[in-house]
Protein backbone atom coordinates (compact mmCIF):
# COMPACT_ATOMS: atom_id res chain seq x y z
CA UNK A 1 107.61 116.11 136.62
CA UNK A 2 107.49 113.74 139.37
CA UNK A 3 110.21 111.42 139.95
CA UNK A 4 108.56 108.29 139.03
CA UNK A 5 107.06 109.65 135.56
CA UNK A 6 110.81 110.83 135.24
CA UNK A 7 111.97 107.07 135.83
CA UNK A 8 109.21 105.52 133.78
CA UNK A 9 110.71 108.10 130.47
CA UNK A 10 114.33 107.01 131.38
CA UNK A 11 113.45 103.71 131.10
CA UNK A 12 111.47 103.80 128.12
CA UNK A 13 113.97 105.75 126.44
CA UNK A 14 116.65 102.91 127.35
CA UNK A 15 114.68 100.19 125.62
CA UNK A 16 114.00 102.59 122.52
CA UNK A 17 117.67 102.85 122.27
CA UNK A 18 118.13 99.25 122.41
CA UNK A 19 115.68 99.01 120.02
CA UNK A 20 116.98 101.76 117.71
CA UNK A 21 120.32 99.66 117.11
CA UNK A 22 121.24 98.36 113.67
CA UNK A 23 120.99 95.40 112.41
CA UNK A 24 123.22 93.51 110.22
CA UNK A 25 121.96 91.49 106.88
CA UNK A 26 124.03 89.31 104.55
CA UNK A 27 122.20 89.59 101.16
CA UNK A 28 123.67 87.11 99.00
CA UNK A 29 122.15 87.87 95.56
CA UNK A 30 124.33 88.02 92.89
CA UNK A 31 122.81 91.57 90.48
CA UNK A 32 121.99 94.57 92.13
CA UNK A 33 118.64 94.38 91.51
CA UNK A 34 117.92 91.35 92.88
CA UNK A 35 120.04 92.72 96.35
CA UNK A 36 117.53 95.90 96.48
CA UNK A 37 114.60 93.67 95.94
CA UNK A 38 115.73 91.16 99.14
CA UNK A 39 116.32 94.03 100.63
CA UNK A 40 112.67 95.98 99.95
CA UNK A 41 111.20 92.24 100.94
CA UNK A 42 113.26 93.03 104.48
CA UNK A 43 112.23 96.31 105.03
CA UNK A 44 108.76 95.56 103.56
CA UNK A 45 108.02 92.52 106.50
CA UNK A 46 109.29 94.77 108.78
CA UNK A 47 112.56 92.49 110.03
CA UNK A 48 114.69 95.27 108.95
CA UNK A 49 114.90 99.08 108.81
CA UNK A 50 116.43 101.29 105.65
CA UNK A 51 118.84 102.31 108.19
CA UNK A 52 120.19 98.91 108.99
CA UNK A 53 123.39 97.51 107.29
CA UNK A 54 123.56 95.10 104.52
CA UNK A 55 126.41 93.65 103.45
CA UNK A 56 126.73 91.95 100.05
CA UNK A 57 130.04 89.68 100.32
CA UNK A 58 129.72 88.38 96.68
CA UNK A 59 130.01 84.79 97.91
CA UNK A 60 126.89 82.81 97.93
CA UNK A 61 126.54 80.22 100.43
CA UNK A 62 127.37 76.39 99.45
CA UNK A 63 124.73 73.73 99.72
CA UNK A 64 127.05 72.47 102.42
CA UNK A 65 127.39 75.13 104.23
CA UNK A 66 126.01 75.12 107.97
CA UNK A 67 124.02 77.91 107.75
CA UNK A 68 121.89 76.98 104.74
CA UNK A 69 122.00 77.99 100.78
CA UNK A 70 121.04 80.62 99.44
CA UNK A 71 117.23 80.90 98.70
């Protein structure tokens, strides 16, 4: 393998690495089946992975809260 085909893989396989990281998701619905459904919808769009995390904290977000309510 030359070296610049060798480079080219190194640095592919970098940016797949990158890429391969997981993500973290705050599902805020309160039953469980409405969690795995947001989180099908995630996986589903393609914004998410099954391997990524989700974290259900049990607290839904106020309608004064800086970062939106809850859907």
């Amino acid at each position: 393998m030359s070296r610049a085909t060798a480079t080219r893989l190194r640095k592919l396989e970098a940016a797949t690495e990158a890429a391969r990281k997981p993500h973290i998701f705050i599902v805020e619905e309160l039953e469980p089946d409405e969690r795995r459904a947001q989180i099908n919808e995630l996986v589903a769009a393609g914004l998410a992975t099954p391997t990524d995390l989700f974290i259900h904290t049990g607290v839904p977000r106020s309608s004064k809260s800086p970062f939106g309510a809850a859907a």
